[in-house]
Protein backbone atom coordinates (compact mmCIF):
# COMPACT_ATOMS: atom_id res chain seq x y z
CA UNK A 1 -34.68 -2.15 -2.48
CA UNK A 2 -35.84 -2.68 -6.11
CA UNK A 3 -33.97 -0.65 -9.35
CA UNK A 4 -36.80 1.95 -9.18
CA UNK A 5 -37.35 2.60 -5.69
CA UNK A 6 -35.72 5.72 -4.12
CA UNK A 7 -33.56 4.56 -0.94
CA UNK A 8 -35.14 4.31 2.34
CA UNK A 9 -32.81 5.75 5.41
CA UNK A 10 -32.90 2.02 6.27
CA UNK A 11 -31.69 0.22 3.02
CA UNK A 12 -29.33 3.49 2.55
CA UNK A 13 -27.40 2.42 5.22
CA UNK A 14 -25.35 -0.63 4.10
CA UNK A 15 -24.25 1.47 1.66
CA UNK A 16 -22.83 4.24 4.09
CA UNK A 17 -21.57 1.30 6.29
CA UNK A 18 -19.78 -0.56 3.32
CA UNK A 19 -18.15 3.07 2.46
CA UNK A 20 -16.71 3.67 5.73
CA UNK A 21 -15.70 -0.11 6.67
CA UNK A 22 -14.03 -0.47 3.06
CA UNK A 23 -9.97 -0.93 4.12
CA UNK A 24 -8.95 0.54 0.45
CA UNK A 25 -9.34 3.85 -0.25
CA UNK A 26 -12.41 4.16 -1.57
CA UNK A 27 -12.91 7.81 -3.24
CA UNK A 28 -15.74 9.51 -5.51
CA UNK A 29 -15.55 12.83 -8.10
CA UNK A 30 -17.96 14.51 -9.91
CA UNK A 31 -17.42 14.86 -13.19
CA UNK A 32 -15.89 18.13 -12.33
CA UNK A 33 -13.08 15.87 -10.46
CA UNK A 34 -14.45 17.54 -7.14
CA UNK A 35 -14.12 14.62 -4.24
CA UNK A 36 -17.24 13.69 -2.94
CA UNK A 37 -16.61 10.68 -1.52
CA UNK A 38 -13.49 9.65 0.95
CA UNK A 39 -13.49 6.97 3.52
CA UNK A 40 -11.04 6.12 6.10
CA UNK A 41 -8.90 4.18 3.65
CA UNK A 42 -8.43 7.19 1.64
CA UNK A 43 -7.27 8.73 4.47
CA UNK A 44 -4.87 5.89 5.68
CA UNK A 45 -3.61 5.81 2.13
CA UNK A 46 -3.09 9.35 0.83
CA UNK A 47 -2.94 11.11 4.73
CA UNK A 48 -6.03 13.33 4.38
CA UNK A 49 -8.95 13.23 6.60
CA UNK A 50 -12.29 13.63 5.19
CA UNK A 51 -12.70 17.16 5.99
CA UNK A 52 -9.40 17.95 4.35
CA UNK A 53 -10.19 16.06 1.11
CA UNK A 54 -14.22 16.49 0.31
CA UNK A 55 -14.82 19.42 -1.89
CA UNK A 56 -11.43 19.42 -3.65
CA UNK A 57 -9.87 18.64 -6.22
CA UNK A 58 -8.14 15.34 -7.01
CA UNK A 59 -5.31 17.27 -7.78
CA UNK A 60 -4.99 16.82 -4.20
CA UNK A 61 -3.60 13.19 -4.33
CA UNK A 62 -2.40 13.21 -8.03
CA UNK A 63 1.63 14.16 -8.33
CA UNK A 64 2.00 17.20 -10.17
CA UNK A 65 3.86 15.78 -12.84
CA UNK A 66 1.18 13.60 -13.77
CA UNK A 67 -2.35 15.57 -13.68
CA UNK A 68 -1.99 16.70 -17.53
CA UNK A 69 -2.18 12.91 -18.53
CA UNK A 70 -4.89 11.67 -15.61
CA UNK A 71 -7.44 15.15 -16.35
CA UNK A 72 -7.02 14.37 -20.35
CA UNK A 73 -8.20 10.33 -19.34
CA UNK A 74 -10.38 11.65 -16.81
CA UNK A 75 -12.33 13.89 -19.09
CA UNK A 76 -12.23 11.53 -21.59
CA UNK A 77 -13.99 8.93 -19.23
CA UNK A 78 -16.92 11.58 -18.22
CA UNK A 79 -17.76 12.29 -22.14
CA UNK A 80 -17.47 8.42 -22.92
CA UNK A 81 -18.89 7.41 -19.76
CA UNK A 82 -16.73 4.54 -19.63
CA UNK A 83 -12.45 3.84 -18.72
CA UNK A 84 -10.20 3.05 -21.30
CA UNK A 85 -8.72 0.12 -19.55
CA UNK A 86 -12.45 -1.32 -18.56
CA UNK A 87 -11.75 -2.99 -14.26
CA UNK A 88 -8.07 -3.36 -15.01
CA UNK A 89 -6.50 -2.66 -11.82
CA UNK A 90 -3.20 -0.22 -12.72
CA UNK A 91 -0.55 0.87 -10.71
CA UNK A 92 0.45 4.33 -10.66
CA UNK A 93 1.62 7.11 -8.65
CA UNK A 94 -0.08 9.19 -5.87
CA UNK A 95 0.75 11.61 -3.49
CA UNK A 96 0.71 11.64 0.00
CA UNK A 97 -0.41 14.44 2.75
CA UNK A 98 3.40 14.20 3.60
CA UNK A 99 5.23 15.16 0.33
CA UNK A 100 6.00 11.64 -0.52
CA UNK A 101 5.19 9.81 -3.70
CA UNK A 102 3.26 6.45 -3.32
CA UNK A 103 3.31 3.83 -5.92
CA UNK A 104 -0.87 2.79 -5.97
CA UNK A 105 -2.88 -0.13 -7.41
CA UNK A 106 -5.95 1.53 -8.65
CA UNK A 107 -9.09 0.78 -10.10
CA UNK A 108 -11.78 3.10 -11.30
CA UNK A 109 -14.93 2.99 -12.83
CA UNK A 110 -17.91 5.74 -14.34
CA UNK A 111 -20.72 5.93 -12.05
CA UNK A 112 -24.21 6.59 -13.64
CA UNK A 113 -27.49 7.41 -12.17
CA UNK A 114 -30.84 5.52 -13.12
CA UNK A 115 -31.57 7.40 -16.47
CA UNK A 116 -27.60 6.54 -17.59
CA UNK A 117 -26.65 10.07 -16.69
CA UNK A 118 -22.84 10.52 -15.77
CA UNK A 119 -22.42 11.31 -12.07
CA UNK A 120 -18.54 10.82 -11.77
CA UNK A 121 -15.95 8.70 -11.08
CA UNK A 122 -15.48 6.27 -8.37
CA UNK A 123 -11.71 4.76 -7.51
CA UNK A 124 -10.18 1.67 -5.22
CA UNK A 125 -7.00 2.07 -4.15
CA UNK A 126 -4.29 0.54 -2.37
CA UNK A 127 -0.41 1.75 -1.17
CA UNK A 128 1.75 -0.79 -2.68
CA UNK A 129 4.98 1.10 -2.43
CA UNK A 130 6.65 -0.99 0.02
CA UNK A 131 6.29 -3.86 -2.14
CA UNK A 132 6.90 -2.86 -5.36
CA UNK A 133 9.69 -0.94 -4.43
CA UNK A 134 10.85 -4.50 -3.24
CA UNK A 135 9.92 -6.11 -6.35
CA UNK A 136 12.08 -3.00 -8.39
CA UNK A 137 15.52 -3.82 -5.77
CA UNK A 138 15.16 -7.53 -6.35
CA UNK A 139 15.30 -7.27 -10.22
CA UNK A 140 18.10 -4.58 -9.82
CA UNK A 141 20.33 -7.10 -7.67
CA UNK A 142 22.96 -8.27 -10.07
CA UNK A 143 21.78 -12.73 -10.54
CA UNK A 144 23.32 -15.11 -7.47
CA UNK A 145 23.68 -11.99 -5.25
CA UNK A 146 27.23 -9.77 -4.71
CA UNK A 147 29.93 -12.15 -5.16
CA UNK A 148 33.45 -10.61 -6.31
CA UNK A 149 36.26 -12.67 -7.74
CA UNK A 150 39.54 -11.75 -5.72
């Protein structure tokens, strides 16, 4: 497929292939922050099928305590049409179908169509909670473990 040509139903497919083979979550908004995009590793990370999670909001995965702070970036990004922090992975916070709070490592990035037009906002992520919840108890351990004088 050349940079001009619309897709054929045969060179679209990769594409549909690589978003539901992807093991990260792999999740696109409008620039209305409307999911349009969720594949099976959104759904193994952040509990929500597809049919659950397309045609909300990303409020949806984003604790509430946080959504002031991501909308202001995230509206900031669709007026810029570009991230503050460029292909930096980050970690932050999600939330899960379950009520629990995930610690993420996320990457996001503006999506444009051919004439440079803003489309939305596409995101990787992937649960790291068990480990950096690891990472936090292993610099909270007191240095050459729990010895007591007697």
């Amino acid at each position: 497929m050349t940079p001009d040509a619309s897709p054929s139903p045969a060179s679209a497919a990769p594409w549909r292939h690589i978003l539901a083979d992807t093991p990260d979550a792999l999740i696109f908004a409008d620039t209305q922050g409307v999911i349009r995009a969720w594949n099976a590793g959104a759904e193994t990370v952040f509990g929500y099928g597809a049919v659950e999670a397309l045609g909300q909001s990303l409020d949806l995965i984003i604790p509430e305590r946080l959504r002031a702070a991501h909308w202001l970036g995230f509206n900031r990004a669709m007026a810029r049409g570009t991230t503050s922090h460029g292909a930096e992975v980050r970690t932050t916070r999600g939330a899960h179908k379950d009520g629990r709070t995930l610690y993420v490592d996320m990457s996001f990035g503006v999506v444009r169509d051919d004439s440079g037009t803003v489309l939305g906002s596409v995101a990787m992520a992937r649960d790291v909670t068990t480990r950096h919840l690891l990472a936090k108890a292993s610099t909270a351990a007191p240095p050459g473990g729990d010895h007591q004088k007697s």
